[in-house]
Protein backbone atom coordinates (compact mmCIF):
# COMPACT_ATOMS: atom_id res chain seq x y z
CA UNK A 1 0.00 0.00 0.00
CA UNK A 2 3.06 2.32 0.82
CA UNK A 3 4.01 1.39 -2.72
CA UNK A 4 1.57 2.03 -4.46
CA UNK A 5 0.69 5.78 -2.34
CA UNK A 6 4.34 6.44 -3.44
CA UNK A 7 4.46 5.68 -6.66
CA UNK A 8 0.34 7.71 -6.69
CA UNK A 9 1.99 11.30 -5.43
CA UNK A 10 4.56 10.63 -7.72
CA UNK A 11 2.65 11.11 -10.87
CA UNK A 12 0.69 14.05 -9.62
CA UNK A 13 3.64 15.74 -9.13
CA UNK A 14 5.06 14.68 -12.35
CA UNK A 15 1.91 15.50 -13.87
CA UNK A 16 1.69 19.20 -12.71
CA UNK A 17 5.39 19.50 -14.09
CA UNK A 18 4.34 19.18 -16.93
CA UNK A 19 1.23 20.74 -16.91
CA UNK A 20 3.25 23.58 -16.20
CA UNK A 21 6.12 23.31 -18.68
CA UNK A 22 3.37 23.44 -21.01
CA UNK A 23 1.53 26.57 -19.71
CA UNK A 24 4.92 28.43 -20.17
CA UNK A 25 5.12 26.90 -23.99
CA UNK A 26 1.75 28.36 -24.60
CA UNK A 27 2.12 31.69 -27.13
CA UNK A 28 -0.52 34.38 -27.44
CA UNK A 29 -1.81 34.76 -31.15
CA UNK A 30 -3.96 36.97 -33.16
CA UNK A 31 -5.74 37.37 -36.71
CA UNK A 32 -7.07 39.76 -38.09
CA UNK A 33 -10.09 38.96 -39.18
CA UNK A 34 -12.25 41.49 -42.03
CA UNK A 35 -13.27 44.67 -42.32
CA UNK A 36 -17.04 45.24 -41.22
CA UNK A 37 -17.41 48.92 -42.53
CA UNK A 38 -15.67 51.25 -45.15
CA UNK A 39 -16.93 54.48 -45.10
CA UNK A 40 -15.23 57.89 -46.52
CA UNK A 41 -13.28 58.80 -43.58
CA UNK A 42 -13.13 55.73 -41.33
CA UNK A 43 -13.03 51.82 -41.39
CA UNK A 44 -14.34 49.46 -38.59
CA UNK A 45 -12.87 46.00 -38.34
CA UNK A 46 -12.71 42.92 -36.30
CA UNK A 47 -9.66 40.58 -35.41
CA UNK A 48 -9.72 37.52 -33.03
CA UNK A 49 -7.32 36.40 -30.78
CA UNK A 50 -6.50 32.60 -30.61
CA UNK A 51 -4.58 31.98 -27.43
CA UNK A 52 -2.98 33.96 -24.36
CA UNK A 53 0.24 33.05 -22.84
CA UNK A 54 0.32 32.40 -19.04
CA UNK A 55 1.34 36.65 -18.60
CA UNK A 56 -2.05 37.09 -20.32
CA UNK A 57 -2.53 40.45 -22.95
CA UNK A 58 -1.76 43.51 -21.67
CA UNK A 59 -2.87 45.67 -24.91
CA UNK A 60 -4.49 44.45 -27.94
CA UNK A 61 -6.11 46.36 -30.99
CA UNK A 62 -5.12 47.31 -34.86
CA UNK A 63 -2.49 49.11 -36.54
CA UNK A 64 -4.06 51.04 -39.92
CA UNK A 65 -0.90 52.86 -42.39
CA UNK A 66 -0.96 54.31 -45.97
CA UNK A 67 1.90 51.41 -46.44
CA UNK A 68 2.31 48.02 -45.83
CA UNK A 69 5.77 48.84 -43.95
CA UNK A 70 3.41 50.56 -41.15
CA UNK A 71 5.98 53.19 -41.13
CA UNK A 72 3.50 56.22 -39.37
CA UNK A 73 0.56 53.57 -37.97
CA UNK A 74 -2.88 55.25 -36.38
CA UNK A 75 -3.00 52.97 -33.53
CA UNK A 76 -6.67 51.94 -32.43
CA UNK A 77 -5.30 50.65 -28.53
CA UNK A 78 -8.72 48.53 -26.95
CA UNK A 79 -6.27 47.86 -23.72
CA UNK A 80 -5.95 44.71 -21.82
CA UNK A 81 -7.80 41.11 -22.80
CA UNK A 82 -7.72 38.05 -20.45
CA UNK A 83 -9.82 35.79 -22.71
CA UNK A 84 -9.56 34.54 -26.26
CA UNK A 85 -11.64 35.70 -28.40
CA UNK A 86 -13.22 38.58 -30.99
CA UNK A 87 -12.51 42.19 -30.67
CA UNK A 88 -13.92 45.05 -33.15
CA UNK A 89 -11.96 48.71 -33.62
CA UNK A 90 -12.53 51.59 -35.69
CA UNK A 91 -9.86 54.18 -36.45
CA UNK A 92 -11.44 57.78 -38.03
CA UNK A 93 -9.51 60.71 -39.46
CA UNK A 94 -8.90 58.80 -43.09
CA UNK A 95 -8.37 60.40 -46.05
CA UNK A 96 -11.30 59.83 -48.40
CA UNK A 97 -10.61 57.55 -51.37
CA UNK A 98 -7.11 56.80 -50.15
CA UNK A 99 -5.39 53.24 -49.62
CA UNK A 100 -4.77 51.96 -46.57
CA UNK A 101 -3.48 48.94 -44.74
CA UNK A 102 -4.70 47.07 -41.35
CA UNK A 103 -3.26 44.69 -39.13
CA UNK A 104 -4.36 43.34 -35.35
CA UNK A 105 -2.34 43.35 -32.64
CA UNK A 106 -1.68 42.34 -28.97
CA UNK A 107 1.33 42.55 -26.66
CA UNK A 108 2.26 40.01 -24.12
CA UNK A 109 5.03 39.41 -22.33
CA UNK A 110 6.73 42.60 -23.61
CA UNK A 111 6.70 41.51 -27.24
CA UNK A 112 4.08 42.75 -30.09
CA UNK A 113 2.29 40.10 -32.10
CA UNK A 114 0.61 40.72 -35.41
CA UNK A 115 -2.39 39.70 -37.40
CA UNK A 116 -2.36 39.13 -41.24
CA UNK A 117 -2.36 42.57 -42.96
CA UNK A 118 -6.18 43.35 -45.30
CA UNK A 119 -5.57 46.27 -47.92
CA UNK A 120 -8.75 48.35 -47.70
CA UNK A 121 -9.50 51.70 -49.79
CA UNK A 122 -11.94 54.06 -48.18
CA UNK A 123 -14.58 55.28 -50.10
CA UNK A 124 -15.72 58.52 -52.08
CA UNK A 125 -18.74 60.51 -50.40
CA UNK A 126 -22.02 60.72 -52.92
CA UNK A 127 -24.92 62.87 -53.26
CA UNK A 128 -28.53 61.06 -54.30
CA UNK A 129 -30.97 63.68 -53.60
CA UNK A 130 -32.12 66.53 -51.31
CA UNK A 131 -36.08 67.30 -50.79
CA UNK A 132 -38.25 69.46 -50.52
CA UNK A 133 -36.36 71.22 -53.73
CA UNK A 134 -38.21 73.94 -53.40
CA UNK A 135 -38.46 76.44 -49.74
CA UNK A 136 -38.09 79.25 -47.78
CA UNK A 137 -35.16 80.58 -45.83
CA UNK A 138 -35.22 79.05 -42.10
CA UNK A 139 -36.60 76.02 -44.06
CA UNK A 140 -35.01 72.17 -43.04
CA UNK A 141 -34.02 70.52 -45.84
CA UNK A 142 -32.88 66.76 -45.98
CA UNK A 143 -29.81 65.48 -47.95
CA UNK A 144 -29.78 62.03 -48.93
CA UNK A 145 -26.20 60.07 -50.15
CA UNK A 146 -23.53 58.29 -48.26
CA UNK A 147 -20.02 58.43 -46.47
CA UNK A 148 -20.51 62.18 -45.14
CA UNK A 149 -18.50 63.07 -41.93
CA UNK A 150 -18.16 65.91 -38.97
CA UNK A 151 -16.35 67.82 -41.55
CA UNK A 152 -18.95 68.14 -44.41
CA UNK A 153 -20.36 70.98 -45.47
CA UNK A 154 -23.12 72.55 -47.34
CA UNK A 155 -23.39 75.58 -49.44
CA UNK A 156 -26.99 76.71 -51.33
CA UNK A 157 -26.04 79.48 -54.02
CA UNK A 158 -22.66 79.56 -52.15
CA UNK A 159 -23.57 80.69 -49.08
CA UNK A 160 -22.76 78.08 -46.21
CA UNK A 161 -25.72 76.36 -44.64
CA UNK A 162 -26.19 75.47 -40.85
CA UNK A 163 -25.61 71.32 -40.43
CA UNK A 164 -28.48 70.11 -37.70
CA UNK A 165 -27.41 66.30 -38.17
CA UNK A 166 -25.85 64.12 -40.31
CA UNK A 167 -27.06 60.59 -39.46
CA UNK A 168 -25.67 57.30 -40.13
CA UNK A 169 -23.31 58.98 -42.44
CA UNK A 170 -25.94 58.98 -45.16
CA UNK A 171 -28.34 62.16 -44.54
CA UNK A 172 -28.20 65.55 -43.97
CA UNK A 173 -30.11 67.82 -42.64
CA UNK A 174 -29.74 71.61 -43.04
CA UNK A 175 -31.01 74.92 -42.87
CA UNK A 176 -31.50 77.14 -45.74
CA UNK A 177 -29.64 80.23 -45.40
CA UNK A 178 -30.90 83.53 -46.23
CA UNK A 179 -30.34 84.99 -50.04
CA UNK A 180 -30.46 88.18 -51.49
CA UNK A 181 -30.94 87.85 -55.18
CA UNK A 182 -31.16 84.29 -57.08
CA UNK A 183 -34.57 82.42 -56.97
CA UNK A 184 -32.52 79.26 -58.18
CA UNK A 185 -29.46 78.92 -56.50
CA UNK A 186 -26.76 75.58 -56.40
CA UNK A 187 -26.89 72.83 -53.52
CA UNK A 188 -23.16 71.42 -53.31
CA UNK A 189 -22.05 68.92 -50.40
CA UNK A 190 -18.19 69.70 -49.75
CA UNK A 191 -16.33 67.44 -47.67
CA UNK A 192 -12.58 68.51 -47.93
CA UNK A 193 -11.38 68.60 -51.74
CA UNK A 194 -14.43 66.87 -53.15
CA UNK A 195 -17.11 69.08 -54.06
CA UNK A 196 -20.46 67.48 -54.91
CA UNK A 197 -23.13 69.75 -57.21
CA UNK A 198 -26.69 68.50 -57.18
CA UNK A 199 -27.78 68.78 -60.75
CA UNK A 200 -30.97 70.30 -60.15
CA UNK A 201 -31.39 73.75 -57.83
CA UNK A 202 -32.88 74.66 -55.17
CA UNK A 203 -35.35 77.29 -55.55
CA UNK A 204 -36.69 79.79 -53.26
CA UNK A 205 -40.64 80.30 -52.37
CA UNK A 206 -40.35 83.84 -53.19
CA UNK A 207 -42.90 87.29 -52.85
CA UNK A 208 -43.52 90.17 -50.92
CA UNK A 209 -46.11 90.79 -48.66
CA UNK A 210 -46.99 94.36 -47.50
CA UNK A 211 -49.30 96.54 -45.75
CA UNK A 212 -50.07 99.47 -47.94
CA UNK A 213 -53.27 101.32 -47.20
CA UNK A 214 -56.81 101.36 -45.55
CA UNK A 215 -60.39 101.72 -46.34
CA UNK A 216 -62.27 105.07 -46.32
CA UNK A 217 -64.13 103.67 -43.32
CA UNK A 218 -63.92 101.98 -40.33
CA UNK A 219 -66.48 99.69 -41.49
CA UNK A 220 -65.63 96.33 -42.48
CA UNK A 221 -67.90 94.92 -45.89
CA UNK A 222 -68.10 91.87 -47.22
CA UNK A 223 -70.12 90.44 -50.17
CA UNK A 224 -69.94 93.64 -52.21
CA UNK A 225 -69.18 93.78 -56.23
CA UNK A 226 -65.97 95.73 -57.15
CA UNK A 227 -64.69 95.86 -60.48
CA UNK A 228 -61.64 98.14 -61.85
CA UNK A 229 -62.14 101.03 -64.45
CA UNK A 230 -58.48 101.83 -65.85
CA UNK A 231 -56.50 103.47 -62.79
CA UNK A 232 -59.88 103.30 -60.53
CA UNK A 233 -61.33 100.47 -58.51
CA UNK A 234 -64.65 100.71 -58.02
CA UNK A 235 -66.19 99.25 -54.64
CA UNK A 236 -69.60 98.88 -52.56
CA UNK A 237 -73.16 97.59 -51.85
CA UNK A 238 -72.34 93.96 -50.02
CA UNK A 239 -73.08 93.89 -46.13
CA UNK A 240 -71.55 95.67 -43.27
CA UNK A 241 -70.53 93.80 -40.35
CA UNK A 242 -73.03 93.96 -37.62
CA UNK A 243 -75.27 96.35 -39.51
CA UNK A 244 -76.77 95.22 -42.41
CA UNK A 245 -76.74 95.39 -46.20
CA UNK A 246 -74.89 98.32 -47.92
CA UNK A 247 -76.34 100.84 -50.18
CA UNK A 248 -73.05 103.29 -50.92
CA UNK A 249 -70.76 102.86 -53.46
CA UNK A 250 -67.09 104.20 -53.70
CA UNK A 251 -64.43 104.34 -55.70
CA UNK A 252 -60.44 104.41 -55.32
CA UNK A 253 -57.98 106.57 -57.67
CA UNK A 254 -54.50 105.07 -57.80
CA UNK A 255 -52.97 107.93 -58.75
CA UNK A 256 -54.01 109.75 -55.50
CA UNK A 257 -54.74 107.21 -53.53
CA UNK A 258 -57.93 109.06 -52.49
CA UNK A 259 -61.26 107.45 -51.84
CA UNK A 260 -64.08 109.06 -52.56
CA UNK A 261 -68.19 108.04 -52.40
CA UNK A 262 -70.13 107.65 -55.90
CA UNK A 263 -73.92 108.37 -56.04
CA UNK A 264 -75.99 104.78 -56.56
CA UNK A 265 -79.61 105.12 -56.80
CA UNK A 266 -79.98 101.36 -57.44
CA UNK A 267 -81.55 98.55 -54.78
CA UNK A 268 -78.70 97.75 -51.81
CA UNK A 269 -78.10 94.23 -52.70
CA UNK A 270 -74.94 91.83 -51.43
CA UNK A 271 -73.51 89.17 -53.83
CA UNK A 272 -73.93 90.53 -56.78
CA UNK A 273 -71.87 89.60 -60.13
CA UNK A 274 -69.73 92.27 -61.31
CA UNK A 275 -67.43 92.10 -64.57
CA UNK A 276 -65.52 94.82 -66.22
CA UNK A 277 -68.57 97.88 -65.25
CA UNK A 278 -71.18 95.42 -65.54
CA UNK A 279 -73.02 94.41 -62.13
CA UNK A 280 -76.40 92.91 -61.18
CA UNK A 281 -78.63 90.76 -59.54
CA UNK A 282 -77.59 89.77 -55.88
CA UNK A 283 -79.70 89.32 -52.93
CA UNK A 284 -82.05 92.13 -51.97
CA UNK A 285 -83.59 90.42 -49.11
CA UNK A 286 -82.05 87.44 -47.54
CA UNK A 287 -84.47 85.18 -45.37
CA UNK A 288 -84.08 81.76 -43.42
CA UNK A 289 -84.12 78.82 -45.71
CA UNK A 290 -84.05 81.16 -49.32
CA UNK A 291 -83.18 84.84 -50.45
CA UNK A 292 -85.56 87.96 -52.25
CA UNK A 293 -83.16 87.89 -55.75
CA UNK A 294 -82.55 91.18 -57.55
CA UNK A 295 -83.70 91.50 -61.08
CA UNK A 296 -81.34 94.77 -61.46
CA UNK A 297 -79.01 95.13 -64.17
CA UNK A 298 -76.42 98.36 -64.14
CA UNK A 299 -73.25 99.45 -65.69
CA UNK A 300 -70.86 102.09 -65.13
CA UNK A 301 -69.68 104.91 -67.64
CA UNK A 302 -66.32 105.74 -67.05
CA UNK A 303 -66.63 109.00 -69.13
CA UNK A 304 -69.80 110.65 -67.11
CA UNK A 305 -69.14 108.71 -64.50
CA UNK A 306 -72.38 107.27 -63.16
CA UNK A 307 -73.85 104.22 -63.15
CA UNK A 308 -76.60 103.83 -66.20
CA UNK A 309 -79.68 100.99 -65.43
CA UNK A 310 -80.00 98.90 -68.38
CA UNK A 311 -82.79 96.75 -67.84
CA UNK A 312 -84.69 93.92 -66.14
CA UNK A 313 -82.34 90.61 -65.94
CA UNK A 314 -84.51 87.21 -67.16
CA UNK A 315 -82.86 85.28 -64.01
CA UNK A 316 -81.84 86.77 -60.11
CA UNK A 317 -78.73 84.40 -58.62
CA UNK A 318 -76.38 85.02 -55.89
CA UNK A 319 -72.07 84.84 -56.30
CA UNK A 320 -72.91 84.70 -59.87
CA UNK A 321 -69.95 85.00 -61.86
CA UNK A 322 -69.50 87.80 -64.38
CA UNK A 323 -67.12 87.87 -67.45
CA UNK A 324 -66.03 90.24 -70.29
CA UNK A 325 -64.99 87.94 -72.81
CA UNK A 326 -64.05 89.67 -76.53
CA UNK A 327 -66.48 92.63 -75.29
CA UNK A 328 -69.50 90.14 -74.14
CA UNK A 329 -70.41 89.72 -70.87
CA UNK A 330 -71.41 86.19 -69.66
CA UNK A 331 -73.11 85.09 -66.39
CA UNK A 332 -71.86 82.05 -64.78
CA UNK A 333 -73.45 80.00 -62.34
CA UNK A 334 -74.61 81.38 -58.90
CA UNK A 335 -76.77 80.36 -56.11
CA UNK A 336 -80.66 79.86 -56.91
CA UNK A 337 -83.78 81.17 -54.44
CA UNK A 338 -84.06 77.77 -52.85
CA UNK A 339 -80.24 77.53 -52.44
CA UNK A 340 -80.14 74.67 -55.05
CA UNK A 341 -77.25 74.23 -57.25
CA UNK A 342 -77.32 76.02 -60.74
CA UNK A 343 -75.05 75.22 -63.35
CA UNK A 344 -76.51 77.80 -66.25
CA UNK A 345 -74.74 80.24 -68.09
CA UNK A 346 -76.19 83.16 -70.05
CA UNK A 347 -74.32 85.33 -72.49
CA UNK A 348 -75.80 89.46 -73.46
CA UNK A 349 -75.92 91.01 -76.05
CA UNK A 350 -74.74 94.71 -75.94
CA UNK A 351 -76.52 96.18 -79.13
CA UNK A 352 -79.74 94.17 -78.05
CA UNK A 353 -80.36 94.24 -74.99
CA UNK A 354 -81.09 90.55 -74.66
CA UNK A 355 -79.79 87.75 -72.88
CA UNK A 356 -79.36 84.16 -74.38
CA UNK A 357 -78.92 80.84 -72.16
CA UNK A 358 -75.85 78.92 -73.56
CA UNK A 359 -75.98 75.62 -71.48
CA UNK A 360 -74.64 74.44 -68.60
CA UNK A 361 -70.66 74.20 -66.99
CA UNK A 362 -69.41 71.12 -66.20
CA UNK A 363 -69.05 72.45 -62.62
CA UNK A 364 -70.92 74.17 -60.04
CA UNK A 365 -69.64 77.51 -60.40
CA UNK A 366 -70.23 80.39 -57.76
CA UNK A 367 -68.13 83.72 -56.33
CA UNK A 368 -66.92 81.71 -53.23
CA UNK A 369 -64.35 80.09 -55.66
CA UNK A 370 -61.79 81.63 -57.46
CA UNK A 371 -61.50 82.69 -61.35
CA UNK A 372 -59.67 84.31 -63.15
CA UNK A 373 -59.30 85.32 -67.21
CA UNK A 374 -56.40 85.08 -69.76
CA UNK A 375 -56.44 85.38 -73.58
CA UNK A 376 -59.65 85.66 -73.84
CA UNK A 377 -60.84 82.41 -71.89
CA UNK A 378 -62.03 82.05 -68.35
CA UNK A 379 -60.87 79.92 -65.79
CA UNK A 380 -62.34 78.31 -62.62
CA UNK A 381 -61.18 76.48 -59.65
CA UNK A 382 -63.97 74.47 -58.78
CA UNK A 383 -64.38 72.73 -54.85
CA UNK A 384 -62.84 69.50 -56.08
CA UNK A 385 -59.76 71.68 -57.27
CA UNK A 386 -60.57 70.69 -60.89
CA UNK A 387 -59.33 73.91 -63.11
CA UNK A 388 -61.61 74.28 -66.01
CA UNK A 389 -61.18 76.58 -68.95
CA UNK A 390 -64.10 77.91 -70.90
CA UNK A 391 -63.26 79.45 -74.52
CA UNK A 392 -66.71 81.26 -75.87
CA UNK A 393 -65.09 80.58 -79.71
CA UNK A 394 -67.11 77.32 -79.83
CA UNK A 395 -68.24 77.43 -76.37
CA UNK A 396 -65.89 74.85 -75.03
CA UNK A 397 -65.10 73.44 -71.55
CA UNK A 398 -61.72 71.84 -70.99
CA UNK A 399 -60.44 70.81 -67.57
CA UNK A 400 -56.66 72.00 -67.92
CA UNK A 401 -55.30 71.40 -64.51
CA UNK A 402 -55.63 70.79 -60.92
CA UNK A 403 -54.98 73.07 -57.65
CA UNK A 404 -52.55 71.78 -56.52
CA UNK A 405 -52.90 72.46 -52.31
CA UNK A 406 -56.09 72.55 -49.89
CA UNK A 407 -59.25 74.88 -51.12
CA UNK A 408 -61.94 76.25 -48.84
CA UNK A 409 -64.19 79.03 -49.61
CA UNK A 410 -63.24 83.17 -50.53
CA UNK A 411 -60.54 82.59 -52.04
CA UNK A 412 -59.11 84.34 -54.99
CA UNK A 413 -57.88 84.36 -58.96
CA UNK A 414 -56.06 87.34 -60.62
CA UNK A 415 -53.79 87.58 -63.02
CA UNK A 416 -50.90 89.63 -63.31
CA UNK A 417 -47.96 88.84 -66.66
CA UNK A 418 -49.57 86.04 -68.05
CA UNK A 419 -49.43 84.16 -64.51
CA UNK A 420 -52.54 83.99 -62.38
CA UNK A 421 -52.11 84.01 -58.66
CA UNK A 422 -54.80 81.52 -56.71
CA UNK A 423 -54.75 81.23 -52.78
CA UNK A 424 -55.63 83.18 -49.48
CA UNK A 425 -58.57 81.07 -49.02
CA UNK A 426 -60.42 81.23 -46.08
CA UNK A 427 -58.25 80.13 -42.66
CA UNK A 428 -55.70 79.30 -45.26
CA UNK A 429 -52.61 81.52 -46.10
CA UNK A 430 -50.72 79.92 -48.65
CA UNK A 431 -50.97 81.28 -52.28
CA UNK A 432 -49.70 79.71 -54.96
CA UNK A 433 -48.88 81.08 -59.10
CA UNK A 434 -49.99 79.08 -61.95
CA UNK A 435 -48.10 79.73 -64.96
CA UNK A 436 -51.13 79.63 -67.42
CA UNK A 437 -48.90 78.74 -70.48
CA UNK A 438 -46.65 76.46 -69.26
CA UNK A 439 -49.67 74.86 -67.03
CA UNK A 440 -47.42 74.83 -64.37
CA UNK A 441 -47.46 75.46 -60.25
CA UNK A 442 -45.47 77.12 -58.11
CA UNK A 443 -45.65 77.85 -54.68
CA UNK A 444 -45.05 81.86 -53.30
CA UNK A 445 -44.92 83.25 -50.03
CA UNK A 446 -47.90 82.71 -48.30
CA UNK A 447 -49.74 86.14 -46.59
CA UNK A 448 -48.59 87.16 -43.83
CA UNK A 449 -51.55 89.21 -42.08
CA UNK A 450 -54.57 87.60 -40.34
CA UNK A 451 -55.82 84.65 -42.17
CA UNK A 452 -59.34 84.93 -40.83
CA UNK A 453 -59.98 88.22 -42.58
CA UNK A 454 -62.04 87.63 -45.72
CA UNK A 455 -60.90 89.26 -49.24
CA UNK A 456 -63.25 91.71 -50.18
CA UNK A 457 -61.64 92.74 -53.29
CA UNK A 458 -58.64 92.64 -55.23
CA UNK A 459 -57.24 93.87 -58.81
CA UNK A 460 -53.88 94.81 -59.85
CA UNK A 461 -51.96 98.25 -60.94
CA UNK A 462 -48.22 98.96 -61.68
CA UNK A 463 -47.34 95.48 -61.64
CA UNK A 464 -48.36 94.38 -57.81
CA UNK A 465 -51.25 92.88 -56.77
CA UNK A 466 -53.80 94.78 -54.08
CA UNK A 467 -55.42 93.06 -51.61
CA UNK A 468 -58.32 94.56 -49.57
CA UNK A 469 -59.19 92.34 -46.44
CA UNK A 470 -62.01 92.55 -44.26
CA UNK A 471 -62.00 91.88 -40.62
CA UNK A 472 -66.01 90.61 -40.94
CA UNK A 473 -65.54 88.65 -37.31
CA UNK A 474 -65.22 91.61 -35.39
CA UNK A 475 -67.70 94.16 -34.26
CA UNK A 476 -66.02 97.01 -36.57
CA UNK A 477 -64.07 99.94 -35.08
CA UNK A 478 -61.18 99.76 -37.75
CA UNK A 479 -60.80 100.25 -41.21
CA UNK A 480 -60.68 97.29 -43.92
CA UNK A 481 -56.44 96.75 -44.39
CA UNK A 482 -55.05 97.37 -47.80
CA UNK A 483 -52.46 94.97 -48.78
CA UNK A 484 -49.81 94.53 -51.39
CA UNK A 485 -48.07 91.49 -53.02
CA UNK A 486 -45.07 91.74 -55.30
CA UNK A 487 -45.01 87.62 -56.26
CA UNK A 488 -41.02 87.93 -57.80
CA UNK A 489 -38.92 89.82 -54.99
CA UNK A 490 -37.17 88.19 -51.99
């Protein structure tokens, strides 16, 4: 038994010898193993290491050099490991579209083992697309492309843009700067010596919005015909707010900017059409469930200077539209007695004194939604923002377009160089100009005052377009506001 207990202990301690001799033979070794991201300026990459030596790892991590001889290495140092195993590192600062090398590392016991070296080329930022392309200054606008970094920059028409974010290297997001003159202006991504041009601009919502004159009155009307006679507007009847219906007329010289009262000796009526001196009809008395029509039919002579009765009209509407179209007026649409639709359209005749029924518009057709005429034709936006276009040669309808944005009620059409100018409906403030030839939309700065004042007229003179808004919420006790909009300044 003494035997065999000797000979036992023996081989233990034989056995740990060698356990031993072969802990202190064991060598810590790493490889590197591949590169999990490239991007322009930075590379992320994993290595492994395989064993540790009995005095263990005290650093570990990757060497990454423009040359395979490591001569100037940006060393990515994770610190101590004390179990085998993988490891990921990611050195920044590269050069963008450079060759590089990498290579894993670890020290132990004093001496510096290496990985395999991977050749790696980082990669050349690119530009996809930025939206919305067209804005505002103040505006955020989103870039979309890849392998941007802290250092990029953006420029719109050259002028350097504020950076909120750039995420996950592939999107931008900036803030359009303020400009002084170009509506279409560059959008170029710079990240050190590349320069990246979007091939399309950016263009800037542009107009001016200003407040530029007041009523006669500090009455606020609404629902009254107005009409412009060369360098006069003529304004009146409608309803006063929190009185009643209107019975004075007025009119507005542009050259003095003076207002002054015209004599009327006509029925007060509100909604009545009005079209180039010709007005009519309306509502004379407006009950519960139905109005009292007007059967009154009067134009204005711009060379006495009154307003000259020319008959009894065959029909009574209200928000009838009226039209001058190759020096005949035409009737559009309007609202019947018992509030019913009414899609009719009449057409008089100036040397007769009669009026002829045409047909009917494809579209329920009413003052509360804008037109507007060019080239002889008439437009309408109707309430499913259809725009029709009604040509009296051949008396033809043709839907041309579509609105392009929301549409409520009292809004309005005008045009002004061939482009007509739609928007500033009610509770909505954006206004937007349709390029009638080109059959094109564009969106312009949208008005700036209080949207809840209606529009009770509008025309244009010296290239702007007036504005006259009426506060019809209020009990009174200040003057209708005057505005102006110049749709091509900054």
């Amino acid at each position: 038994m003494k035997y065999i207990l000797r000979v036992l202990i023996s081989s233990l301690i034989l056995g740990a010898v060698v356990a031993c001799e072969e802990d202190e033979n064991i060598v810590s070794r790493v490889v590197t193993e591949e590169i999990l991201f490239i991007g322009g300026d930075k590379v992320r990459m994993s290595g492994r290491v395989l064993t540790i030596a009995n005095d263990g790892i005290q650093d570990h991590g990757f060497w990454v050099a423009v040359d395979e001889a490591f001569t100037s290495p940006i060393v990515v140092s994770l610190g101590e490991k004390s179990i085998p195993g993988r490891f990921i590192g990611e050195a920044l600062g590269l050069d963008l579209k450079s060759d590089y090398y990498l290579k894993s590392y670890i020290t132990s016991k004093g001496n510096m083992v290496f990985g395999n070296t991977i050749p790696f080329t980082t990669l050349a930022p690119f530009i996809k697309d930025f939206s919305p392309r067209i804005g505002i200054a103040g505006q955020i606008i989103t870039i979309t492309g890849g392998n941007f970094n802290d250092a990029t920059e953006v420029f719109v028409g050259g002028t350097k843009a504020v950076i909120n974010d750039i995420e996950f290297e592939s999107v931008i997001k900036f803030i359009v700067p303020e400009i002084a003159n170009n509506v279409l202006v560059d959008v170029k991504v710079v990240l050190g010596s590349e320069q990246l041009t979007f091939i399309y601009p950016f263009e800037y919502i542009v107009g001016r919005w200003e407040k530029t004159g007041a009523f006669i009155d500090d009455n606020n009307y609404f629902e009254s015909f107005f009409f412009q006679s060369d360098d006069k507007l003529l304004f009146g009847l409608g309803n006063i707010q929190g009185t009643g219906i209107n019975n004075k007329i007025w009119e507005l010289d542009f050259n003095s900017w003076a207002w002054s009262e015209k004599p009327f000796t006509g029925t007060a009526v509100t909604n009545a059409f009005d079209a180039s001196g010709f007005f009519g009809s309306g509502i004379k008395v407006d009950l519960r469930d139905n109005f009292i029509p007007s059967d009154e039919f009067w134009k204005y002579n711009p060379v006495t200077e009154n307003f000259e009765q020319l008959g009894i009209l065959p029909f009574g509407f209200s928000k009838s539209v009226g039209v001058v179209l190759n020096n005949d007026l035409y009737v559009f649409g309007g609202i019947i007695a018992d509030l019913s639709d009414n899609f009719n359209y009449y057409k008089y005749d100036d040397t007769t004194g009669l009026w002829s029924l045409l047909g009917n518009a494809p579209i329920n057709i009413n003052k509360s939604y804008p037109n507007f005429q060019f080239n002889n034709s008439v437009y309408f936006v109707g309430q499913d923002r259809s725009v029709y276009r009604y040509t009296p040669e051949g008396d033809i309808w043709i839907q041309v377009s579509q609105y392009p944005d929301a549409i409520a009620p009292d809004g309005f059409g005008i045009v002004l160089n061939s482009k007509a100018y739609i928007g500033v409906f009610e509770t909505l403030r954006r206004i937007w100009e349709y390029d009638i030839i080109l059959n094109t939309w564009k969106k312009k700065i949208a008005f700036p005052g209080n949207v809840r004042h209606n529009n009770a007229a509008w025309w244009t003179y010296n290239n702007l377009i007036y504005v006259m808004k009426s506060d019809i919420r209020s009990a009174g006790g200040a003057p209708m506001e005057i505005w102006t909009f110049n749709p091509d300044v900054f």
